[in-house]
Protein backbone atom coordinates (compact mmCIF):
# COMPACT_ATOMS: atom_id res chain seq x y z
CA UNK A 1 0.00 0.00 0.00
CA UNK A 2 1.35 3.60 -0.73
CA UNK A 3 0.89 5.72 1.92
CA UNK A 4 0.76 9.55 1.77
CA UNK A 5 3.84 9.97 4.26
CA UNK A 6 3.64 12.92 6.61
CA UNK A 7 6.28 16.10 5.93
CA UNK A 8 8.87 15.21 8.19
CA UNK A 9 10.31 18.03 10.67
CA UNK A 10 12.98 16.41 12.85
CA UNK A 11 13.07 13.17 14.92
CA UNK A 12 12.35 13.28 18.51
CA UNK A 13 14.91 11.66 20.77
CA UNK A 14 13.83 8.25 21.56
CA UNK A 15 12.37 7.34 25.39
CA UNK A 16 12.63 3.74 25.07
CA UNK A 17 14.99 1.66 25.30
CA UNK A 18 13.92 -1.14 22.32
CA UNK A 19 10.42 -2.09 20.61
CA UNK A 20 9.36 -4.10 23.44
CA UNK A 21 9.64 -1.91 25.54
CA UNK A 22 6.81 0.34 23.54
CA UNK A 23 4.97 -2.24 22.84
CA UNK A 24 4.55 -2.99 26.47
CA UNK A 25 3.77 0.22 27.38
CA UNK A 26 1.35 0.25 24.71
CA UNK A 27 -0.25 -3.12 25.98
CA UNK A 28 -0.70 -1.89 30.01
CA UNK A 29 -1.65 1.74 28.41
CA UNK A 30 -4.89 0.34 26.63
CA UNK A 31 -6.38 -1.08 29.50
CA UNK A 32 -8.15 2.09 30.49
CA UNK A 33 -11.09 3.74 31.09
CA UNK A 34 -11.06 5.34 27.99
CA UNK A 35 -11.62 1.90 26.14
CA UNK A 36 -14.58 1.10 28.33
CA UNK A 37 -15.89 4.32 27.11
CA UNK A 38 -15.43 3.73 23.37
CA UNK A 39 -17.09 0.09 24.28
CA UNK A 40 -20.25 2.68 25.06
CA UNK A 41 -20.80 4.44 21.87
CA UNK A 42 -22.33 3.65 19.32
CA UNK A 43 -20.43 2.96 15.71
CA UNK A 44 -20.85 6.18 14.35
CA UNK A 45 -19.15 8.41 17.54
CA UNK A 46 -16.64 5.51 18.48
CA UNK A 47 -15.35 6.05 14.59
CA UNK A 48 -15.24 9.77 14.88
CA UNK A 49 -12.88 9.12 17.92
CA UNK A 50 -10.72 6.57 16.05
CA UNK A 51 -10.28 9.71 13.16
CA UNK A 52 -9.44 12.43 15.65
CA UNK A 53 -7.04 9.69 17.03
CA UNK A 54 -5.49 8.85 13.70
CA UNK A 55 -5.18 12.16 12.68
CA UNK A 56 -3.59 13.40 15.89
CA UNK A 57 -0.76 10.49 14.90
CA UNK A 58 -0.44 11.07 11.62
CA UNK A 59 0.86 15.30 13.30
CA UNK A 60 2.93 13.00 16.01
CA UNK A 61 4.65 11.81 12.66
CA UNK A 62 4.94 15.01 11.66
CA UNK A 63 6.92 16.50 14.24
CA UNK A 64 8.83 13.75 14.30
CA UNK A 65 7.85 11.74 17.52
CA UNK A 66 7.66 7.96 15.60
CA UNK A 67 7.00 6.55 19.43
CA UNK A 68 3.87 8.66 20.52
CA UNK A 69 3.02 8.21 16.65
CA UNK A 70 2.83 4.53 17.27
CA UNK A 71 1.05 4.77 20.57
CA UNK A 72 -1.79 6.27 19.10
CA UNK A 73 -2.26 4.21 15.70
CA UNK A 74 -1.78 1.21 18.26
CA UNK A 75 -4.75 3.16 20.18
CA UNK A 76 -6.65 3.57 16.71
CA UNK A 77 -6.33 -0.37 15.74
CA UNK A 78 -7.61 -0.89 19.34
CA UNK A 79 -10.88 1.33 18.99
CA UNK A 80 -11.10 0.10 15.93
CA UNK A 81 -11.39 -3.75 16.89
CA UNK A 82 -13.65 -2.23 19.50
CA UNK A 83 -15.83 -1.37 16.92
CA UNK A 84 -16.14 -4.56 14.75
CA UNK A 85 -17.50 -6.28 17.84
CA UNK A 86 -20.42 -3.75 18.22
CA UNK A 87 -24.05 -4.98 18.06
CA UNK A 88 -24.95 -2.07 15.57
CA UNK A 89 -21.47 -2.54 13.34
CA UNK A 90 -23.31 -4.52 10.46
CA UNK A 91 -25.61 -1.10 10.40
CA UNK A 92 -22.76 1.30 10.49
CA UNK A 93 -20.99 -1.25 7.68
CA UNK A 94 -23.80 -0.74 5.44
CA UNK A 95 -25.47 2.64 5.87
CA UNK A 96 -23.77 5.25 5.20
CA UNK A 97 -24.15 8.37 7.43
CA UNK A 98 -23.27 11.84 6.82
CA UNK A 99 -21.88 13.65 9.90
CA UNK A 100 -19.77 16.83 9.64
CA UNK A 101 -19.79 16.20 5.53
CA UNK A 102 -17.86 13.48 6.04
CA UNK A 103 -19.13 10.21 5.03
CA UNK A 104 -18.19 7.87 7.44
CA UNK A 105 -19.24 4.22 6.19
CA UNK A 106 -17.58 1.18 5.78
CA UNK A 107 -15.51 1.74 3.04
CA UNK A 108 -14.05 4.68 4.52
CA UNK A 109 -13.70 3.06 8.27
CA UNK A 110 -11.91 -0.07 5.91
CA UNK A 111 -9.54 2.62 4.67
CA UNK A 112 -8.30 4.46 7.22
CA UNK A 113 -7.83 1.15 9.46
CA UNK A 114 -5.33 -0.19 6.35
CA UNK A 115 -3.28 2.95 6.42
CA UNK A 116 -3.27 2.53 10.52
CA UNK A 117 -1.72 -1.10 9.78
CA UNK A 118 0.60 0.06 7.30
CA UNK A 119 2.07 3.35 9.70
CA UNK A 120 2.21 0.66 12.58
CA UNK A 121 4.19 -1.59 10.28
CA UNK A 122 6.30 1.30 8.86
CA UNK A 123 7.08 3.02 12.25
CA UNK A 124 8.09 -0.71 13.54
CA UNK A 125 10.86 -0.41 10.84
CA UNK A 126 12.13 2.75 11.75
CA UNK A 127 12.12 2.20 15.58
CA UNK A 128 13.32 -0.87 15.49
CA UNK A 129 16.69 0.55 13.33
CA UNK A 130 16.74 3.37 15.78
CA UNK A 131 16.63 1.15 18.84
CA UNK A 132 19.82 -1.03 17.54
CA UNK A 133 21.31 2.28 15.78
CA UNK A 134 21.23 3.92 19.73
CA UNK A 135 22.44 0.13 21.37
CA UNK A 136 25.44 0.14 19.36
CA UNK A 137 26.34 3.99 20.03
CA UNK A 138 25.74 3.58 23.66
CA UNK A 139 27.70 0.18 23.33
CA UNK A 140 30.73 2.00 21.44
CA UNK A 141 30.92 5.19 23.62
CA UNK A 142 31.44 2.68 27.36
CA UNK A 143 34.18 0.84 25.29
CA UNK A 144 37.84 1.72 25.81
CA UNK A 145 39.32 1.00 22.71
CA UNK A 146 42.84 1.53 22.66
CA UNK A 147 43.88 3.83 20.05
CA UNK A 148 45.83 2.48 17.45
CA UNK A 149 49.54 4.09 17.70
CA UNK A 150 51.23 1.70 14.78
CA UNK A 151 52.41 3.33 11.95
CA UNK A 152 49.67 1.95 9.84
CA UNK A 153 47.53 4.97 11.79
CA UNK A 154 47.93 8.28 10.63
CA UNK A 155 47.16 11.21 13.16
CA UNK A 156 44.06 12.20 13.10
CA UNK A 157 44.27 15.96 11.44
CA UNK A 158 46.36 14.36 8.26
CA UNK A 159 43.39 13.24 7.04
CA UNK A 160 41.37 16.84 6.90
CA UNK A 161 44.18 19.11 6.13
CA UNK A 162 44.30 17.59 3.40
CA UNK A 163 42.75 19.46 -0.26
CA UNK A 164 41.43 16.02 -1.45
CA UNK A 165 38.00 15.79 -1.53
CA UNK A 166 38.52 12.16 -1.78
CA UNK A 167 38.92 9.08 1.04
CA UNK A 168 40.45 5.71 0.32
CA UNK A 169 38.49 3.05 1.71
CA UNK A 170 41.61 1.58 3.90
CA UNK A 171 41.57 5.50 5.24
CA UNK A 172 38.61 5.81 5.97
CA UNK A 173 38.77 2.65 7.84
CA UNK A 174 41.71 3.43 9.95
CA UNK A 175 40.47 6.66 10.81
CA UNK A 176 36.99 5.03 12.56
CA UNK A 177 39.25 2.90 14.11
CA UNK A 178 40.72 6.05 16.22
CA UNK A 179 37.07 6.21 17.68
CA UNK A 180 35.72 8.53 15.32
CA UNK A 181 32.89 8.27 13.66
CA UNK A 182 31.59 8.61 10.00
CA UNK A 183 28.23 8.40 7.53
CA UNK A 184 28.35 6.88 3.99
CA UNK A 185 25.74 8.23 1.82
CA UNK A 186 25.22 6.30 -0.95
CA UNK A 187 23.86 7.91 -4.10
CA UNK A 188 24.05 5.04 -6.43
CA UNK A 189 21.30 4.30 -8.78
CA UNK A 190 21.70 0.45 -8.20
CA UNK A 191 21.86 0.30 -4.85
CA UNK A 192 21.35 -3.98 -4.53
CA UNK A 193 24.78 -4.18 -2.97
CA UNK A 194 25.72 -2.53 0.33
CA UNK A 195 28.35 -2.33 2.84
CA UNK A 196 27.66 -4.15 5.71
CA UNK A 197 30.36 -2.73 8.41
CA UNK A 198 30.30 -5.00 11.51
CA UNK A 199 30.41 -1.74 14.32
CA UNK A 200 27.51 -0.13 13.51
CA UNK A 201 28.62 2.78 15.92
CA UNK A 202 31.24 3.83 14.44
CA UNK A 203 30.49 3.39 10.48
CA UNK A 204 26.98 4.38 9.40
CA UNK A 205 25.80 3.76 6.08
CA UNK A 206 22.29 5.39 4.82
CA UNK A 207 21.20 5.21 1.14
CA UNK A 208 19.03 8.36 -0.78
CA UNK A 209 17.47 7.47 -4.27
CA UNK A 210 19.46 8.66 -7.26
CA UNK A 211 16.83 10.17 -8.55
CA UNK A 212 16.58 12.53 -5.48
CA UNK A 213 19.84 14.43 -6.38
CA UNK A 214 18.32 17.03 -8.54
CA UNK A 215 19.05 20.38 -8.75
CA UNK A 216 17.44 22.84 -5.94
CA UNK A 217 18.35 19.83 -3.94
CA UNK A 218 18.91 20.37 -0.20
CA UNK A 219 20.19 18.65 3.41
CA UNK A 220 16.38 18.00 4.74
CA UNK A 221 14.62 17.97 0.53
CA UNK A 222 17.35 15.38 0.58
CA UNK A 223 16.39 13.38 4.03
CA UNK A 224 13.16 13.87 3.45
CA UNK A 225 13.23 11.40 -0.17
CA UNK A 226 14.69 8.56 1.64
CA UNK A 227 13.16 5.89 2.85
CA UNK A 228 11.52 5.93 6.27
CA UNK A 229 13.98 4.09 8.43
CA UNK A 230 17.06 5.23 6.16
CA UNK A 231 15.62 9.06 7.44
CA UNK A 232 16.89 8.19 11.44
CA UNK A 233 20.58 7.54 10.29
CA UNK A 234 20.77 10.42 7.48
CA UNK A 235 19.88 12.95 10.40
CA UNK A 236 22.78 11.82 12.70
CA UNK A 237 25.42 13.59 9.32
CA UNK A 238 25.49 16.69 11.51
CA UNK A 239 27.23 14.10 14.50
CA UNK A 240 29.52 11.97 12.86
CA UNK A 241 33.28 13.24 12.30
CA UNK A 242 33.64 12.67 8.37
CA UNK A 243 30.46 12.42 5.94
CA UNK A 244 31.56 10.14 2.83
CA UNK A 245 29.85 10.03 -0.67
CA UNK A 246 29.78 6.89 -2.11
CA UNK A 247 29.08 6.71 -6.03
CA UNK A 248 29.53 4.18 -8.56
CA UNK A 249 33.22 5.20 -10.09
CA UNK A 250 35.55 7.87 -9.43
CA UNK A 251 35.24 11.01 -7.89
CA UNK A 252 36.66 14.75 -8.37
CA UNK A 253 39.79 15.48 -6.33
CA UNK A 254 38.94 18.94 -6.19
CA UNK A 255 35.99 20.94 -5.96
CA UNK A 256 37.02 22.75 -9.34
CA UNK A 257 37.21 19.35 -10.81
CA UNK A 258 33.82 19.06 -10.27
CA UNK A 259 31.14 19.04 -13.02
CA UNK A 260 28.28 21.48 -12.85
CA UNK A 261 24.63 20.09 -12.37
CA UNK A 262 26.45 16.83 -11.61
CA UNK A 263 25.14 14.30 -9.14
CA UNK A 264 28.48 14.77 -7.31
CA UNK A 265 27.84 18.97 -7.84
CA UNK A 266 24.50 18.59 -6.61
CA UNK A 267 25.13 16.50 -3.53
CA UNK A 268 28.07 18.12 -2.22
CA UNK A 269 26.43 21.32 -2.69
CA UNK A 270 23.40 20.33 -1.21
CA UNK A 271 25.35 19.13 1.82
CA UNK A 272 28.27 21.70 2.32
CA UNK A 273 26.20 24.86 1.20
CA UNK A 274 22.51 24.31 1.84
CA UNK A 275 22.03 22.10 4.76
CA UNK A 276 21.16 24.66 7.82
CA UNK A 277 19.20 22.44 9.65
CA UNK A 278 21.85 19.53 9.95
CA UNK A 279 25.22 21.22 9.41
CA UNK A 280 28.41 19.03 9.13
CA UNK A 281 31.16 19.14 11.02
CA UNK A 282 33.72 18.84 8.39
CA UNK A 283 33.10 19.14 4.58
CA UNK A 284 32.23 15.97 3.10
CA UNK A 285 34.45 13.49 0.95
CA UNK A 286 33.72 11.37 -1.99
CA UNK A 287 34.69 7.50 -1.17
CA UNK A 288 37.66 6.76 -3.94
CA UNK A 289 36.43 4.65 -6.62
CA UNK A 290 33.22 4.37 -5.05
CA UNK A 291 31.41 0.96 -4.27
CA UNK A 292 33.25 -1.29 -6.12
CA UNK A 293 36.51 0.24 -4.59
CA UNK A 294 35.20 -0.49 -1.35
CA UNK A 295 34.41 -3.91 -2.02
CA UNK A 296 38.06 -4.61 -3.49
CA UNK A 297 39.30 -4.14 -0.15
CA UNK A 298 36.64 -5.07 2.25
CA UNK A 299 34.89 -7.56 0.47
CA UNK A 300 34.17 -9.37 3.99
CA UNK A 301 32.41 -6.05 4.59
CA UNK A 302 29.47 -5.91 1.70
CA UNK A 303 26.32 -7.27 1.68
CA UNK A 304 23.27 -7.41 0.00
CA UNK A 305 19.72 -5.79 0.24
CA UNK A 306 17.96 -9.19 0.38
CA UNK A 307 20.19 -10.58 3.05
CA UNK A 308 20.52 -7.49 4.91
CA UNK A 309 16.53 -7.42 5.02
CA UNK A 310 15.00 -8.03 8.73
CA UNK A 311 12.43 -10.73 8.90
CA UNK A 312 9.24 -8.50 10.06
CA UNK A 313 6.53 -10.65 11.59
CA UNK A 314 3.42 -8.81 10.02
CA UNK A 315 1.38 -7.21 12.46
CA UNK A 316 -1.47 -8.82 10.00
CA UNK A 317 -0.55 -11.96 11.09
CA UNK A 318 -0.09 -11.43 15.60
CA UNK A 319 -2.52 -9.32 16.72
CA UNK A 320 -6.04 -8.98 17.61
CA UNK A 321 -6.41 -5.84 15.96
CA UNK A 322 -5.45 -7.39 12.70
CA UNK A 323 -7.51 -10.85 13.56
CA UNK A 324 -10.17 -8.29 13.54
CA UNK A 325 -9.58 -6.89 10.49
CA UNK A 326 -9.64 -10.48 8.66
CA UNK A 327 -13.10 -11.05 10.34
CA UNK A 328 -14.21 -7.67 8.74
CA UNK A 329 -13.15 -8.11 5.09
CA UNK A 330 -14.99 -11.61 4.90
């Protein structure tokens, strides 16, 4: 199903610790007073309530808040069930009433509970990266990694006093390893192959759509055209060390090298120049020879799309809301 995303703003700082966690606040949080009240009104006002509800999550997304977002679609889904079990439901089905020029019949109460399913199964995504993305930083900030002092480790301002605007994969790798951090963005129009980096905390890797670095692009335009749970990692460029562009070949050593109204132009521009709400710290570097250069070295450190895919148990399949939603479509 396509859903007509909300404009993003900025993402709220997560209050849980992992998806569980929500989802067990969400499961003691439902068991209120407020549900025996829904279980008191008719079809018609209990689905008025369910709209306000979904419509007050669909601003939560908005603003940015995915967890109170997913409270109250999982607070939608619940009225919702409430009302398939209603004596008067078959009426409210297949009548159609007008109230407020809205109609509000079946078809419409059918609709809005698949777009509640498919934010709940969306924001599930999202948290759950977040939730590992915010394990592994907490994880790498108690370590005390030792900081490599072997010749093989160059100090740390070689690598930005430099005029290249490119990074060598083996650099780029020694330099996380002297607890810094850095964000691949990776512009590629086939993007089937990925890296796959094994500390998550310390080498980020978020992918945009090609088609997404146009001109008049900027940071959030930019953020905003990724996918949902690729959105959490692309905002954390202003908080990593070194931003690195990964493309499919070679990149320009110099910004005079660059090509105008390139996708290298566009995106470092974009980045660098107009990018006030997430500014960098340093100016960003292309990855030298892109992808494929990567993989030369690190092979043991690429992946695929398919295999890097989580295993999401639908929420169609595990819950009572959804059981409820089965018994409505026969």
């Amino acid at each position: 199903m396509v859903l007509n995303r909300p404009t993003l703003i900025h993402l709220a700082d997560l209050r849980f610790s992992s998806l569980e966690h929500l989802k067990s606040w969400c499961d003691v949080a439902h068991k209120q007073k407020w549900e025996q009240a829904i279980s008191r009104l008719v079809s018609t006002k209990a689905f008025d309530h369910a709209e306000r509800v979904f419509d007050e999550a669909k601003l939560k997304m908005r603003e940015g808040d995915e967890e109170d977002a997913y409270k109250l679609f999982t607070r939608m889904g619940i009225i919702s069930k409430i009302i398939i079990t209603k004596s008067d439901f078959q009426e409210f089905k297949n009548s159609p009433v007008i109230i407020k020029r809205v109609l509000l019949d079946g078809r419409r109460f059918y609709y809005l509970f698949d777009q509640c399913i498919a934010y709940l199964k969306e924001l599930e995504e999202s948290l759950k990266k977040r939730y590992e993305l915010k394990k592994a930083e907490k994880s790498y900030d108690e370590q005390d990694l030792p900081v490599l002092q072997s010749e093989e480790t160059p100090e740390d301002k070689d690598y930005f006093i430099k005029e290249s605007m490119v990074i060598d994969p083996r650099d780029l790798v020694r330099y996380i390893a002297c607890k810094h951090r850095a964000l691949i963005i990776d512009y590629r129009k086939d993007q089937t192959d990925v890296i796959q980096y094994a500390n998550a905390g310390q080498l980020l890797v978020a992918q945009v759509p090609a088609d997404a670095v146009v001109p008049g692009c900027i940071g959030s335009s930019l953020i905003r055209s990724a996918e949902i749970a690729q959105r959490a990692i692309l905002q954390r460029m202003a908080d990593v060390d070194v931003v690195v562009l990964m493309g499919s070949g070679n990149a320009p050593n110099e910004e005079k090298d660059m090509i105008a109204g390139s996708k290298e132009q566009i995106l470092y521009s974009a980045l660098s120049m107009y990018n006030n709400n997430f500014r960098l710290k340093n100016l960003p570097k292309f990855l030298k020879g892109g992808f494929e250069n990567w993989r030369l070295y690190y092979p043991m450190h690429t992946s695929t799309k398919f295999a890097m895919r989580r295993k999401f148990v639908d929420i169609a399949n595990r819950t009572e809301f959804a059981r409820a939603v089965a018994e409505y479509k026969k």
